[in-house]
N, C-alpha and C. Protein backbone atom coordinates (compact mmCIF):
# COMPACT_ATOMS: atom_id res chain seq x y z
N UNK A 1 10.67 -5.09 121.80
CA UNK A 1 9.35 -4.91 121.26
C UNK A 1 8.84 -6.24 120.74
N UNK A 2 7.45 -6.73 121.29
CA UNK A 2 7.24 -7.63 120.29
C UNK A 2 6.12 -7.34 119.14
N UNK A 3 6.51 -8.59 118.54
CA UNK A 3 5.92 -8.44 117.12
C UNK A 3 4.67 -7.78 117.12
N UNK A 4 4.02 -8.87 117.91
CA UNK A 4 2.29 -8.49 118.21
C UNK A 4 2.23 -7.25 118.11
N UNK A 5 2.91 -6.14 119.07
CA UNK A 5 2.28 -5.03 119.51
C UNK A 5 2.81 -3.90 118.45
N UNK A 6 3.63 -4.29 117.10
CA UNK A 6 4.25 -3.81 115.75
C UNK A 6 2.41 -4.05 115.04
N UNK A 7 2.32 -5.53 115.27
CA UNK A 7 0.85 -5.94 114.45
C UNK A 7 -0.06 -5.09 114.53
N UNK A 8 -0.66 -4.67 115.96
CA UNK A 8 -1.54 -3.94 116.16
C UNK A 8 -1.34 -2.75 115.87
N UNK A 9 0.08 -2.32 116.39
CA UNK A 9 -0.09 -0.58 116.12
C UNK A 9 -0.43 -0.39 114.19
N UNK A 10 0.05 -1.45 113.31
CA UNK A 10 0.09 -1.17 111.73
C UNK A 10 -1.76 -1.27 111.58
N UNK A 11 -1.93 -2.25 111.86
CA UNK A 11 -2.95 -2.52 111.65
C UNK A 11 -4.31 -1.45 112.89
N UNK A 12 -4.28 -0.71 113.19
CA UNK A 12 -5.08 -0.13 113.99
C UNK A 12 -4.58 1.84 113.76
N UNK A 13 -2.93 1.43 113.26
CA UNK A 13 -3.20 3.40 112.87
C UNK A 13 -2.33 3.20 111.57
N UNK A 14 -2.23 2.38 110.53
CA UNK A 14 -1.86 2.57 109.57
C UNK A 14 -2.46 1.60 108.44
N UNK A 15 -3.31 1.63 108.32
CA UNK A 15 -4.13 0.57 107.74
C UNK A 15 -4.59 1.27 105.93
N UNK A 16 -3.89 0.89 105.29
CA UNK A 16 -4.50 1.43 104.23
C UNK A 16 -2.99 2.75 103.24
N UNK A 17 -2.44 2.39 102.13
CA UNK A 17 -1.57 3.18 101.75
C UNK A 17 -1.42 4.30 102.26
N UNK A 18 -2.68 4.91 102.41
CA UNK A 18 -2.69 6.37 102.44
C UNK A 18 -2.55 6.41 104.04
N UNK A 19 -2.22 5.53 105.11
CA UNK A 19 -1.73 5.63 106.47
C UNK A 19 -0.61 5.58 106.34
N UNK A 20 0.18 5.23 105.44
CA UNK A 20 1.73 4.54 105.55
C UNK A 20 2.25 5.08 106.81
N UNK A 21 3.37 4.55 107.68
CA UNK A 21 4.50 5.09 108.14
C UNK A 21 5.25 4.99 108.18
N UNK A 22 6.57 6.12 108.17
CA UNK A 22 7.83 5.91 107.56
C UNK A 22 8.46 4.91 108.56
N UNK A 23 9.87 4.48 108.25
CA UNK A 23 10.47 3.70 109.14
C UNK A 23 10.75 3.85 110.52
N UNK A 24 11.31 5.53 110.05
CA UNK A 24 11.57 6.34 111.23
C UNK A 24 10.61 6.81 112.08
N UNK A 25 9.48 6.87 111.64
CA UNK A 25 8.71 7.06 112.41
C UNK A 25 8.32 5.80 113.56
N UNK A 26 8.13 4.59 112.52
CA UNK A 26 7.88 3.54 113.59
C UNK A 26 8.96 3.41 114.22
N UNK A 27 10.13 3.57 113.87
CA UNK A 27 11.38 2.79 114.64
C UNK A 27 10.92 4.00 116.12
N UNK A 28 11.07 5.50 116.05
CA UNK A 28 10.72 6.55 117.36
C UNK A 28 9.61 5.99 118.17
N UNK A 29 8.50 5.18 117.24
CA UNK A 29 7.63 5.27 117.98
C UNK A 29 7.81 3.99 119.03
N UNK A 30 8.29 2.89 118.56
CA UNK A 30 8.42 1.96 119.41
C UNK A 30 10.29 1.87 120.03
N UNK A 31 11.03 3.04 120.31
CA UNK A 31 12.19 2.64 120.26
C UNK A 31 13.25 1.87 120.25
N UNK A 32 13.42 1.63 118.53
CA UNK A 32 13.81 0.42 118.63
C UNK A 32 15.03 1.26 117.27
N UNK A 33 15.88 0.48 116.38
CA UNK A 33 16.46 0.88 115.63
C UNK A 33 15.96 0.27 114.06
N UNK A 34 16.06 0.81 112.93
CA UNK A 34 15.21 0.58 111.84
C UNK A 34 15.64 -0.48 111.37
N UNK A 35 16.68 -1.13 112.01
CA UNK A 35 17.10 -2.31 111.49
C UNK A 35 16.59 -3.39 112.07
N UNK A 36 15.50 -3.02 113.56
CA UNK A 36 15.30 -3.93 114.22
C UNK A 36 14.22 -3.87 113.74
N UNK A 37 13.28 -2.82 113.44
CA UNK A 37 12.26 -3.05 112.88
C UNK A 37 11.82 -4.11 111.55
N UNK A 38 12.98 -3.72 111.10
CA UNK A 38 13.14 -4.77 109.82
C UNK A 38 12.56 -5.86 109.92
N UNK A 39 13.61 -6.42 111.00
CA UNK A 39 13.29 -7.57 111.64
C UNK A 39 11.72 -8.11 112.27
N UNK A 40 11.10 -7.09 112.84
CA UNK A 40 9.94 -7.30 113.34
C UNK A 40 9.35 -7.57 112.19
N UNK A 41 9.37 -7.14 111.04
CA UNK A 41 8.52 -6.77 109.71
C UNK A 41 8.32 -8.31 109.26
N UNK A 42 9.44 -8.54 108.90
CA UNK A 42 9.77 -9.59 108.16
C UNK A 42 9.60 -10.97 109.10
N UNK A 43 9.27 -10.83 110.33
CA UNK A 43 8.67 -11.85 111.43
C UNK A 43 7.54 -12.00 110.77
N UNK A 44 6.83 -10.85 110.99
CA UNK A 44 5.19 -10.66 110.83
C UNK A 44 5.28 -11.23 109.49
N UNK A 45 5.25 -10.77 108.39
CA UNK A 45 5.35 -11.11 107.21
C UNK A 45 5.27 -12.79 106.93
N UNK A 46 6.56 -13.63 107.56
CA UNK A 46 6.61 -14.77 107.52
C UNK A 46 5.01 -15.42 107.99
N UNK A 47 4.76 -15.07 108.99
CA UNK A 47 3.91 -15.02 109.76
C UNK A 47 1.92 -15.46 109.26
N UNK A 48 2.70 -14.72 107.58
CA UNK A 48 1.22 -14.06 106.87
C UNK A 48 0.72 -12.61 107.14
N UNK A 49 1.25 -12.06 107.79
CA UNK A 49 0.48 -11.12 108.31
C UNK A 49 0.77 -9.77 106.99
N UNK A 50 -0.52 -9.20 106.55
CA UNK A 50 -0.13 -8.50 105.08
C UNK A 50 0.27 -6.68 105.74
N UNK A 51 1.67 -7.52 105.92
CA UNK A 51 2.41 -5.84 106.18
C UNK A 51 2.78 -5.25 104.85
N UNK A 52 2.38 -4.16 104.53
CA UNK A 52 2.80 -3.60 103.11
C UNK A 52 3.88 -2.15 103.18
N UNK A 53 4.86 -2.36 102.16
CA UNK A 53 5.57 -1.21 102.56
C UNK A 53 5.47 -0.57 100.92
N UNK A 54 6.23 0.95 100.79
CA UNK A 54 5.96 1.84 99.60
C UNK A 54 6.85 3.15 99.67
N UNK A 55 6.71 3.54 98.73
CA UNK A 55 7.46 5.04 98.82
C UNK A 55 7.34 5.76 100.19
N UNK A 56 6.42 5.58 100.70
CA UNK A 56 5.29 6.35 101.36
C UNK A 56 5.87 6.03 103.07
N UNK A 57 6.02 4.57 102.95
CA UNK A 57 6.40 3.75 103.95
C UNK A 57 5.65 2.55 104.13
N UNK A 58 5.21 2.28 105.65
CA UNK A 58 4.51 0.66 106.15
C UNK A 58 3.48 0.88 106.13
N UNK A 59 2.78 0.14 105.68
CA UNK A 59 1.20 -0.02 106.47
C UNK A 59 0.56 -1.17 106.32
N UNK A 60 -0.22 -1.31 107.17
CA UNK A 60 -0.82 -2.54 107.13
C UNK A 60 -1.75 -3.04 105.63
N UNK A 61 -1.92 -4.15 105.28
CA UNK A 61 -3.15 -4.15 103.52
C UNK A 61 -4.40 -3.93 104.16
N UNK A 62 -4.89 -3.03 102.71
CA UNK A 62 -6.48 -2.87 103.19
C UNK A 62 -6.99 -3.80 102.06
N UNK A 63 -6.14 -4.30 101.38
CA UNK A 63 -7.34 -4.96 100.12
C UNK A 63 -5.84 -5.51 99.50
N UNK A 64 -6.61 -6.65 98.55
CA UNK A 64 -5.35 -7.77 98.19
C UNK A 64 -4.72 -6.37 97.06
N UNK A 65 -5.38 -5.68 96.43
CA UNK A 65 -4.42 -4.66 95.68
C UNK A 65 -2.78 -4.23 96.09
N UNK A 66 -3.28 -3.66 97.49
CA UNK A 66 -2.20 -3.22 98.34
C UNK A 66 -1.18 -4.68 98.31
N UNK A 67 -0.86 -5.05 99.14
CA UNK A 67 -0.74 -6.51 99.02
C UNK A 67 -0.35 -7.06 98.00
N UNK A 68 -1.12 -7.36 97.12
CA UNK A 68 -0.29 -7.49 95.52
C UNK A 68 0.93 -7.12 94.75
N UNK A 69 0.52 -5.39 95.45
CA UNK A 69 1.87 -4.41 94.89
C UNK A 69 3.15 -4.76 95.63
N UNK A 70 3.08 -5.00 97.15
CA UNK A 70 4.46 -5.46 97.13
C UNK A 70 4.87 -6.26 97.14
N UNK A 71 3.88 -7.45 96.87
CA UNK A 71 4.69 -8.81 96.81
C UNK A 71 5.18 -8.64 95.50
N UNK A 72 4.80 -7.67 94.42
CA UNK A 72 5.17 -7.59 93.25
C UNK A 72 7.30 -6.88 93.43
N UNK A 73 6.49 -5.99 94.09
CA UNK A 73 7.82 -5.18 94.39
C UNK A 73 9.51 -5.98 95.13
N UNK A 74 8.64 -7.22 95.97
CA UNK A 74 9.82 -7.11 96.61
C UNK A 74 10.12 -8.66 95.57
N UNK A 75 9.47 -9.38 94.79
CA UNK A 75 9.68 -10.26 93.57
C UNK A 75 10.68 -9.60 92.63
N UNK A 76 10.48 -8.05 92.38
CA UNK A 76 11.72 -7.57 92.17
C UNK A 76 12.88 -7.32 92.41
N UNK A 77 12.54 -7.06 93.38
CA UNK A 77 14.35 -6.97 94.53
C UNK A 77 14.81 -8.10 94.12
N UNK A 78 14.17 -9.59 94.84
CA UNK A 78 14.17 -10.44 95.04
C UNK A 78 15.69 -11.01 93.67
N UNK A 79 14.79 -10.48 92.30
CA UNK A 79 15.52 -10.72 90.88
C UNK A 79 16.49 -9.60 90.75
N UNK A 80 16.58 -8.90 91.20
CA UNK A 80 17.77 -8.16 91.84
C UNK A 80 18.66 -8.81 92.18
N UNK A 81 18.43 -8.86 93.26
CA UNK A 81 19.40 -9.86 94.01
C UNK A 81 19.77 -10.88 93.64
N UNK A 82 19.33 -11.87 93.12
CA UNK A 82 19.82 -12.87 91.97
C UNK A 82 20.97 -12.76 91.28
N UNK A 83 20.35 -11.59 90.66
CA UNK A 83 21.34 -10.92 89.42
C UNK A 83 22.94 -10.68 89.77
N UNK A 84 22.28 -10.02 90.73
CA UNK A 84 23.75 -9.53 91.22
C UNK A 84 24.91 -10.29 91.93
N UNK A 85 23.97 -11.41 92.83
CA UNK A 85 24.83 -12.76 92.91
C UNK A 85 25.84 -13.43 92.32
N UNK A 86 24.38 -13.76 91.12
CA UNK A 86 25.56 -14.22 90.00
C UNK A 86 26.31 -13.90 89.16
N UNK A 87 26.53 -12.27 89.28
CA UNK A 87 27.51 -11.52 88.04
C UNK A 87 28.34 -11.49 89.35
N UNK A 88 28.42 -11.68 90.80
CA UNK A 88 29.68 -11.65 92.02
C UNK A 88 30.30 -13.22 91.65
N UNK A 89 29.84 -13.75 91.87
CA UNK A 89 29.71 -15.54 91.74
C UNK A 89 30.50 -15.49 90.47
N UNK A 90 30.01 -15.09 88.93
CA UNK A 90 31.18 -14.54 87.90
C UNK A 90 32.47 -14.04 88.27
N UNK A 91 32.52 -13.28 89.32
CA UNK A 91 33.54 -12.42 89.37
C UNK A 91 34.83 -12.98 90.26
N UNK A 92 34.16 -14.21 90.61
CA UNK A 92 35.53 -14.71 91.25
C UNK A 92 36.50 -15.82 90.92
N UNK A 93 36.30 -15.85 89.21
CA UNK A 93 37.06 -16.39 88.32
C UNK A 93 38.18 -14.96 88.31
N UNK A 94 37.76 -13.61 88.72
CA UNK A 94 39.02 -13.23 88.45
C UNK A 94 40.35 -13.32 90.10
N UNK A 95 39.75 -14.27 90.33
CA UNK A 95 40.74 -13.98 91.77
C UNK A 95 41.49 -15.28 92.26
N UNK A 96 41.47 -15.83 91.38
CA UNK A 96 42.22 -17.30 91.04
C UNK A 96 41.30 -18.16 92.46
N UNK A 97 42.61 -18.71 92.86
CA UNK A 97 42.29 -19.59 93.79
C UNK A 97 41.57 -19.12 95.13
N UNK A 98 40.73 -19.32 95.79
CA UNK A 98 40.26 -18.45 97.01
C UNK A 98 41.02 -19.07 97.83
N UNK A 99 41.38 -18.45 98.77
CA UNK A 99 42.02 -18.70 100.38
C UNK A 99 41.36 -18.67 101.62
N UNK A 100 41.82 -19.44 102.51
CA UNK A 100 41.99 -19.13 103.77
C UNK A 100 40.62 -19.81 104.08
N UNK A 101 39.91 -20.26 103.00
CA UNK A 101 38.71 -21.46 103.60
C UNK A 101 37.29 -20.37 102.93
N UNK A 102 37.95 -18.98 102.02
CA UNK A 102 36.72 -18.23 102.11
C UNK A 102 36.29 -18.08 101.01
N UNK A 103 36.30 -19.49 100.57
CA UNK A 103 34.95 -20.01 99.45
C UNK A 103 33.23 -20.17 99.45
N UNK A 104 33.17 -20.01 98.51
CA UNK A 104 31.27 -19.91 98.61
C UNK A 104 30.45 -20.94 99.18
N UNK A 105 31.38 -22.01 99.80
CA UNK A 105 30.71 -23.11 100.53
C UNK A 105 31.09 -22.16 101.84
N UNK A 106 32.09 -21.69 102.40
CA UNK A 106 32.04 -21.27 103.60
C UNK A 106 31.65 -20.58 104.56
């Protein structure tokens, strides 16, 4: 699948929160697997392109509101993920020496 034709279908039948679609739905509709979709997402995204996702699911932004909310949302993950890094990154003072080359440079 390419991206483009992910672009158009969001933006032409899901445009606006209240279009959302679930993952599963897009992944059936373009058969692909939701992990690949991911991938398409986060193409577009790089891209600029204001793909918005929600409880609800994907949809394309209708207004910087939409848009706003998940750049808000995924700024959270984002510090999530941080977090949790570095309380792992903590955690491998308990495992003495690492081996076999499978240190955090590797």
């Amino acid at each position: 699948m390419a991206s483009e034709q992910l672009k158009k279908h969001l933006k032409g039948n899901c445009l606006g929160r209240g279009n959302a679609a679930t993952y599963q739905e897009l992944a059936q509709t373009f058969r692909i697997s939701e992990k690949e979709l991911q991938r398409q997402v986060n193409r577009l995204r790089k891209k600029q392109v204001p793909i918005c996702g929600g409880p609800d699911g994907m949809f394309y932004a209708r207004n910087a509101g939409e848009l706003y909310d998940t750049i808000q949302n995924l700024k959270a993950m984002a510090a999530g993920l941080k977090e949790v890094i570095a309380s792992l990154e903590g955690s491998l003072k308990n495992f003495g020496e690492v081996q076999d080359g499978a240190g955090p440079d590797s």
